[in-house]
Each structure stands twice: as structure tokens, then as C-alpha cells.
PDB file of N, CA and C in Angstrom:
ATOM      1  N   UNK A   1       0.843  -1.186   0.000  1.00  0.00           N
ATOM      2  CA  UNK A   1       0.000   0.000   0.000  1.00  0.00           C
ATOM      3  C   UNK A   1       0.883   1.242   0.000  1.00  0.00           C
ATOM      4  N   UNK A   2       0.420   1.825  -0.876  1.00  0.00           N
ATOM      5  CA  UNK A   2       1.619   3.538  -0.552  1.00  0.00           C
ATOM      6  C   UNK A   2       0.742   4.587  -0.057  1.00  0.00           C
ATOM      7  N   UNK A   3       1.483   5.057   0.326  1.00  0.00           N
ATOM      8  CA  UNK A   3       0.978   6.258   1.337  1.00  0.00           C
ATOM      9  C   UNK A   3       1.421   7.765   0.878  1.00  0.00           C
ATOM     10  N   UNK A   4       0.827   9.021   0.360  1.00  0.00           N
ATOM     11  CA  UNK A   4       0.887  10.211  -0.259  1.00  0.00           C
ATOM     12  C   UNK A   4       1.527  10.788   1.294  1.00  0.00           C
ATOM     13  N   UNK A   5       2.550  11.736   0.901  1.00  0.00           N
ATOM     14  CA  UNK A   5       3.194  12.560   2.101  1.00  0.00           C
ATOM     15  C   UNK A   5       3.775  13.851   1.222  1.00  0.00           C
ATOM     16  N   UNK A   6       3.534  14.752   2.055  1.00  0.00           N
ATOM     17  CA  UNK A   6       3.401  16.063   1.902  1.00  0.00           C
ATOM     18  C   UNK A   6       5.325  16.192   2.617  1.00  0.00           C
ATOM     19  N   UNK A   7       6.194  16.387   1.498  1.00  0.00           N
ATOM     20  CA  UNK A   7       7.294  16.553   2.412  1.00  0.00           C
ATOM     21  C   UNK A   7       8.151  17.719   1.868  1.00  0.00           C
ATOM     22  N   UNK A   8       8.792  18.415   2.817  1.00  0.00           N
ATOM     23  CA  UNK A   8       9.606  19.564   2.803  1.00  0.00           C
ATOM     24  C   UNK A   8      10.738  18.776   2.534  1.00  0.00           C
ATOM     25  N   UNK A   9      11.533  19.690   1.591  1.00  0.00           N
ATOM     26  CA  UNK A   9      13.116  19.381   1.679  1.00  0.00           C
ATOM     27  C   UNK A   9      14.069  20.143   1.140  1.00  0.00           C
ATOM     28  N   UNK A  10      15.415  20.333   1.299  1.00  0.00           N
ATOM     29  CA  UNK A  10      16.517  20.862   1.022  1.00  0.00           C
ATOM     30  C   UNK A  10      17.588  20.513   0.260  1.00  0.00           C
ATOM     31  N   UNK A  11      17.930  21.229  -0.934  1.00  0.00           N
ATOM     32  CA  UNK A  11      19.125  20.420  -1.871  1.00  0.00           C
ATOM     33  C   UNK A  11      19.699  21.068  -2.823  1.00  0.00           C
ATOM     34  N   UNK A  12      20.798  20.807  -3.532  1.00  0.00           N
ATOM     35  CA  UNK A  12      21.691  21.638  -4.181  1.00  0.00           C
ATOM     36  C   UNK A  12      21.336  20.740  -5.855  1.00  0.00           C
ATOM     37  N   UNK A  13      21.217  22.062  -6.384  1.00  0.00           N
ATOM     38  CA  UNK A  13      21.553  21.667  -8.153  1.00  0.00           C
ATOM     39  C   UNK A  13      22.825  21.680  -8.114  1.00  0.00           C
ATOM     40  N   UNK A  14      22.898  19.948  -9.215  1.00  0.00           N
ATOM     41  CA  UNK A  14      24.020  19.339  -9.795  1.00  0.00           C
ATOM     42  C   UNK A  14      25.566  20.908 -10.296  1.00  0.00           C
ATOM     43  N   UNK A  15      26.349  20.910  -9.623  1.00  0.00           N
ATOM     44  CA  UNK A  15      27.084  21.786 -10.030  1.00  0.00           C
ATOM     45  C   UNK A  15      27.276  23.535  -9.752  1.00  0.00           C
ATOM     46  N   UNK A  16      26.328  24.157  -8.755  1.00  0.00           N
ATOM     47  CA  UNK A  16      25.689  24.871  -8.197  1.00  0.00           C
ATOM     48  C   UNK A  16      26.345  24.799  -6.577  1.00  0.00           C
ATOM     49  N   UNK A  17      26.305  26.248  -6.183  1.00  0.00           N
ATOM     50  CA  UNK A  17      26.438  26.020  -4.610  1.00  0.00           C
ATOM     51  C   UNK A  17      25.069  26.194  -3.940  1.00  0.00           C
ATOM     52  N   UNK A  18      24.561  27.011  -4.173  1.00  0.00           N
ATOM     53  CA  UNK A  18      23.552  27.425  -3.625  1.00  0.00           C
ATOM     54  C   UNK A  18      22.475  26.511  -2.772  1.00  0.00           C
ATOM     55  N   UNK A  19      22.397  26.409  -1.966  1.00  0.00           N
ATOM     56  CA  UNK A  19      20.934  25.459  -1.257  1.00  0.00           C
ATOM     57  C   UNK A  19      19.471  25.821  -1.728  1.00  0.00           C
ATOM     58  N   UNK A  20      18.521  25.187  -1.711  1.00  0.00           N
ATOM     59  CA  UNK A  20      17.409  25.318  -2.191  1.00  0.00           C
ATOM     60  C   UNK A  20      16.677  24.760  -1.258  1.00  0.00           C
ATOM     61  N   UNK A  21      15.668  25.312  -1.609  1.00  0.00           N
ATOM     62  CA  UNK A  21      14.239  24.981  -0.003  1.00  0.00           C
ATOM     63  C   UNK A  21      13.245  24.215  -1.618  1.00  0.00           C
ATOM     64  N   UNK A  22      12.096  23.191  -0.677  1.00  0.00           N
ATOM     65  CA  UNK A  22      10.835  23.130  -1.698  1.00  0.00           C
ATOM     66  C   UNK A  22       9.790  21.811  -1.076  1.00  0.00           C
ATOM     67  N   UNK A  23       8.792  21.574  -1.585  1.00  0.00           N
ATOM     68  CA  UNK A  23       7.894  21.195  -0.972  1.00  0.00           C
ATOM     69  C   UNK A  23       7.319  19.708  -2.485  1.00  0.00           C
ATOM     70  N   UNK A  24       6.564  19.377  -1.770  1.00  0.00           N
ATOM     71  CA  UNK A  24       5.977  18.430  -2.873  1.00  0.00           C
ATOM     72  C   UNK A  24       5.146  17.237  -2.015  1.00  0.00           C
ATOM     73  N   UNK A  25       4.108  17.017  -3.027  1.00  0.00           N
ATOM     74  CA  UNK A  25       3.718  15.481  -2.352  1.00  0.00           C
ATOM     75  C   UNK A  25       4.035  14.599  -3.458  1.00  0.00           C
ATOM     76  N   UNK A  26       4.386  13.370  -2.430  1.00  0.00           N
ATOM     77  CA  UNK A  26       5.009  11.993  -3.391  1.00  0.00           C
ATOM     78  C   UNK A  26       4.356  10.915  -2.624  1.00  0.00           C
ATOM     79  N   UNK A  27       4.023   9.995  -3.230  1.00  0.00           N
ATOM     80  CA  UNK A  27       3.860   9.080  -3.137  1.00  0.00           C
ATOM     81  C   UNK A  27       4.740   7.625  -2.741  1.00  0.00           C
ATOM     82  N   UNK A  28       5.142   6.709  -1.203  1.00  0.00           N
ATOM     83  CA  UNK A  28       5.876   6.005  -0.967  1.00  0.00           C
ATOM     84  C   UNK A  28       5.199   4.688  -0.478  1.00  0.00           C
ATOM     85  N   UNK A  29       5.964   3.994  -0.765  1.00  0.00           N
ATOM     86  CA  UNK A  29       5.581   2.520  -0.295  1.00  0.00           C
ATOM     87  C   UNK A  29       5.162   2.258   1.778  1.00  0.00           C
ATOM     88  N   UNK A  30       6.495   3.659   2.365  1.00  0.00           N
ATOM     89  CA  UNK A  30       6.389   3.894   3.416  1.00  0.00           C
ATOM     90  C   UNK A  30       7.257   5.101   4.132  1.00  0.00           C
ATOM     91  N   UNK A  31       6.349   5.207   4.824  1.00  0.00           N
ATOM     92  CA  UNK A  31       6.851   6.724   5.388  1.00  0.00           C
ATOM     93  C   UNK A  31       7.807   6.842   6.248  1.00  0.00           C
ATOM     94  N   UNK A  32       8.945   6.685   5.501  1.00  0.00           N
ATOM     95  CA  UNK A  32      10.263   6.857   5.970  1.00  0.00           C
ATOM     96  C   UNK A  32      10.945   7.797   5.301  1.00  0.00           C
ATOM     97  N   UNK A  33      12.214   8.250   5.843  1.00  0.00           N
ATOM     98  CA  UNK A  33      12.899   9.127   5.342  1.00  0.00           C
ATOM     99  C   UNK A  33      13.982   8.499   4.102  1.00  0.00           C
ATOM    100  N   UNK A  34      14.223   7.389   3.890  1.00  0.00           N
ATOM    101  CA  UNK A  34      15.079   6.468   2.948  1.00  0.00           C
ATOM    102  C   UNK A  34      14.294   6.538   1.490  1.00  0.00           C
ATOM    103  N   UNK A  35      12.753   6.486   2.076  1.00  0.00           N
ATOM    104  CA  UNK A  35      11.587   6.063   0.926  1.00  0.00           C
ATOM    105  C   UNK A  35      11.729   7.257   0.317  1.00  0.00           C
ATOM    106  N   UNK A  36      11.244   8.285   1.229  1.00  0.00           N
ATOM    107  CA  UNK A  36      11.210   9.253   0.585  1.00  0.00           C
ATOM    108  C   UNK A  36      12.459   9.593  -0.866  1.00  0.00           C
ATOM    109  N   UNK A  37      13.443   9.703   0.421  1.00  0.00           N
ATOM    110  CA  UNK A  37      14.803  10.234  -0.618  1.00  0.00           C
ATOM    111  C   UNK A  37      14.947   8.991  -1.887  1.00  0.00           C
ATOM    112  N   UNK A  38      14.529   8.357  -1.587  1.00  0.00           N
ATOM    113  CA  UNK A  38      14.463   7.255  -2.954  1.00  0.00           C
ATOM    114  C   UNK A  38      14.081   8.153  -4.402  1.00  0.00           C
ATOM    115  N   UNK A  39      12.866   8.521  -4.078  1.00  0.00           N
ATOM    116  CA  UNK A  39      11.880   8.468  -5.008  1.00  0.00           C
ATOM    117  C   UNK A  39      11.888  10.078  -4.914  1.00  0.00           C
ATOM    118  N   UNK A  40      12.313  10.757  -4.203  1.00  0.00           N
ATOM    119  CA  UNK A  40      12.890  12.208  -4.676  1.00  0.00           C
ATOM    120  C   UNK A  40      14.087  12.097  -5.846  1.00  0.00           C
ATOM    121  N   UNK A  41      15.235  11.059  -5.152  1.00  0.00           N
ATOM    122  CA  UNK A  41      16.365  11.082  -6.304  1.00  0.00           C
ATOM    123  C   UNK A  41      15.816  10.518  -7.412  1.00  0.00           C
ATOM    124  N   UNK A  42      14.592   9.604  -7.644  1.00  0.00           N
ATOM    125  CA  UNK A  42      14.422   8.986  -9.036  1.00  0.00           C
ATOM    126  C   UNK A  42      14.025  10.283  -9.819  1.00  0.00           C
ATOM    127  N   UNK A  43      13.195  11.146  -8.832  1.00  0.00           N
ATOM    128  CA  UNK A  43      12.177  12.120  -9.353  1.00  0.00           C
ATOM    129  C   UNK A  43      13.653  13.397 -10.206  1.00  0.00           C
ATOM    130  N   UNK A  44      14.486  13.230  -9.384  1.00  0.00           N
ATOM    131  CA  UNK A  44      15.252  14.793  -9.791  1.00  0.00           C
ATOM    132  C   UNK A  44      16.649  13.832  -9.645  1.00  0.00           C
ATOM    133  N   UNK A  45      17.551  13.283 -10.672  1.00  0.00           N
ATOM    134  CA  UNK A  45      18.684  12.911 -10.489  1.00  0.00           C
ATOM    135  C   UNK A  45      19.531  13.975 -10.653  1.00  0.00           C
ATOM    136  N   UNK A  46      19.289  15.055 -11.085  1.00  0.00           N
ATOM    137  CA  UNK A  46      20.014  16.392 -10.926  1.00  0.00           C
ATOM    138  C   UNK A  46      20.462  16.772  -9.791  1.00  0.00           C
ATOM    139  N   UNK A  47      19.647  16.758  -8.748  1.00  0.00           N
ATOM    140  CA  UNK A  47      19.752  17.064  -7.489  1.00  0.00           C
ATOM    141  C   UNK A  47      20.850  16.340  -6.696  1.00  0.00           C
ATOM    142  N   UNK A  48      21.612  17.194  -5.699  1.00  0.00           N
ATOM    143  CA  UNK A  48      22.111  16.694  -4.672  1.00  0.00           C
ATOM    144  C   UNK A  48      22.751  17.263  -3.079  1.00  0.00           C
ATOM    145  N   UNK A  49      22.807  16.206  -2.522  1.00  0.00           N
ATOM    146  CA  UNK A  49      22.501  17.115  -0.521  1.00  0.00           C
ATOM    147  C   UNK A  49      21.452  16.750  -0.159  1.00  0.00           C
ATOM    148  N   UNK A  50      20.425  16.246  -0.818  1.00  0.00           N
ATOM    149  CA  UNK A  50      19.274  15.763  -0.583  1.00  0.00           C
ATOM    150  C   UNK A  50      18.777  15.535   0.933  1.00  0.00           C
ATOM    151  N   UNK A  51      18.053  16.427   1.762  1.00  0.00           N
ATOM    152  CA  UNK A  51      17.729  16.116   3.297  1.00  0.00           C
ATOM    153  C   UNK A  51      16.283  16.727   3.094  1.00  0.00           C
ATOM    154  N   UNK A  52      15.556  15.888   3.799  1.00  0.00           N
ATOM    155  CA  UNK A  52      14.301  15.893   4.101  1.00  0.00           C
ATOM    156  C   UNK A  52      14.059  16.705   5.989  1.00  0.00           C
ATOM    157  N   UNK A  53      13.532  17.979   5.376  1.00  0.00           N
ATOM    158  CA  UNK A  53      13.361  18.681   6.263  1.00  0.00           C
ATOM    159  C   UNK A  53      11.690  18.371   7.506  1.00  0.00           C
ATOM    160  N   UNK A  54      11.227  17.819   6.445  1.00  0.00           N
ATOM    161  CA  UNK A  54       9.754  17.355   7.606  1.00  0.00           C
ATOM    162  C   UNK A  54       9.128  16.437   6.254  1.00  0.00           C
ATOM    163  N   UNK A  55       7.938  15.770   6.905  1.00  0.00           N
ATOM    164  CA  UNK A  55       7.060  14.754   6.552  1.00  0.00           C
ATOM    165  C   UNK A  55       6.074  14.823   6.691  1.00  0.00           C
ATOM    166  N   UNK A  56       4.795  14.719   6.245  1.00  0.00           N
ATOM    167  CA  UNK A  56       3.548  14.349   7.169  1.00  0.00           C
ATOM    168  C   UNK A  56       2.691  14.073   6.060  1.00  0.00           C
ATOM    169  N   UNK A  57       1.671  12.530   6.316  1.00  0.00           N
ATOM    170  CA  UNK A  57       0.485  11.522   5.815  1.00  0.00           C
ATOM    171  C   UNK A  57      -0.170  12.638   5.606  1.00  0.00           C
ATOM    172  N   UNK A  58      -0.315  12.581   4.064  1.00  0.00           N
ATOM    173  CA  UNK A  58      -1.914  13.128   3.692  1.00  0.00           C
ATOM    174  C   UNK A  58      -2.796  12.497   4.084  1.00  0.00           C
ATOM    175  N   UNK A  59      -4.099  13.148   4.167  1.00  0.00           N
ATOM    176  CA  UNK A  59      -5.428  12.171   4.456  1.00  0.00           C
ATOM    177  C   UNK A  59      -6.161  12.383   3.276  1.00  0.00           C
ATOM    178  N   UNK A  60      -6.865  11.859   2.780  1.00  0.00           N
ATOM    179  CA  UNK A  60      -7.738  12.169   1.308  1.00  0.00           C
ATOM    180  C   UNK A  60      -8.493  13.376   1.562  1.00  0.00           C
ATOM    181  N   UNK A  61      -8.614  13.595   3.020  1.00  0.00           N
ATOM    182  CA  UNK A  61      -9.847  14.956   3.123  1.00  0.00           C
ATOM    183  C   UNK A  61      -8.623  16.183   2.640  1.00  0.00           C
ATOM    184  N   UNK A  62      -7.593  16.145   3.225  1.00  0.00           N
ATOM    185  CA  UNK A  62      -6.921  16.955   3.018  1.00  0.00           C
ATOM    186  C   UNK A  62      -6.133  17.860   1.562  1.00  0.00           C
ATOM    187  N   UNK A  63      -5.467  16.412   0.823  1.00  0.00           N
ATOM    188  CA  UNK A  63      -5.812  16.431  -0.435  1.00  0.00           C
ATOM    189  C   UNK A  63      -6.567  16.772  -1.293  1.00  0.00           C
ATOM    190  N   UNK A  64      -7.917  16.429  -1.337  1.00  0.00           N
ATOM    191  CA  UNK A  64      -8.574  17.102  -1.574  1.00  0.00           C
ATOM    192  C   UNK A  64      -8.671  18.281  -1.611  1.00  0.00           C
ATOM    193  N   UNK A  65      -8.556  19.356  -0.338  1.00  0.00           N
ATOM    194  CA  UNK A  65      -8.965  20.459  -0.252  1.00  0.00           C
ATOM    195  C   UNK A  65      -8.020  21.137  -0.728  1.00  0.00           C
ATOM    196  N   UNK A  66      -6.734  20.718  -1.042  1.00  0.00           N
ATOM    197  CA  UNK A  66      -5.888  21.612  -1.509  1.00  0.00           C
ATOM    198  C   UNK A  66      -5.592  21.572  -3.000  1.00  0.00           C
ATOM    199  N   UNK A  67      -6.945  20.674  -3.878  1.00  0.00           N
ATOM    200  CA  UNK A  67      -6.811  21.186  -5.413  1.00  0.00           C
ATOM    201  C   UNK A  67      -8.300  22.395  -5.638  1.00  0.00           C
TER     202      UNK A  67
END
């Protein structure tokens, strides 16, 4: 079963110093911080520094309300 999570995170473009802030929901098998960064790096192999600043389970009500 995967579980939608609303997660903050922090990371540097490939070649770049600069840090970057950003947000997203993804979809994981489980709500861990490994899962996550999995499927962030599949999502953006550009990226790197990759740290997950927070987490938190969507609920469908919630989802919802935010399209």
C-alpha cells in the first residue's frame, strides 16, 4: 500500500552552490525518510545534498482540499 506525504526538503543543483528549499507530495511505499529520498532522487537525479526537512500523511480529506 503507498501512502501520499506532503514533504519539505533541502538540496543543491548538480554543479551549483547554492541550497534550495521546496515542498511536494510523493507518493511512498512507506513513510520513511530512505523512501522518501528514494523516489525524490528517481524524481530529480540532478539534485544533490538531498535532506528531508519534515514529513507528514496526507489524508484524502486533506488532499482534496488543496486542489
Amino acid at each position: 500500500m503507498s501512502v501520499t506525504v506532503r514533504v519539505e526538503f533541502q538540496y543543491c543543483q548538480h554543479g551549483k552552490k547554492g541550497v534550495k528549499t521546496g515542498n511536494d507530495l510523493v507518493n511512498v511505499s512507506e513513510n520513511t525518510n530512505s523512501a522518501i529520498l528514494a523516489v525524490l532522487r528517481l524524481l530529480h537525479p540532478h539534485w544533490e545534498s538531498l535532506k528531508v526537512l519534515s514529513a507528514s500523511v496526507e489524508t484524502p480529506s486533506t488532499t482534496a482540499s488543496d486542489e
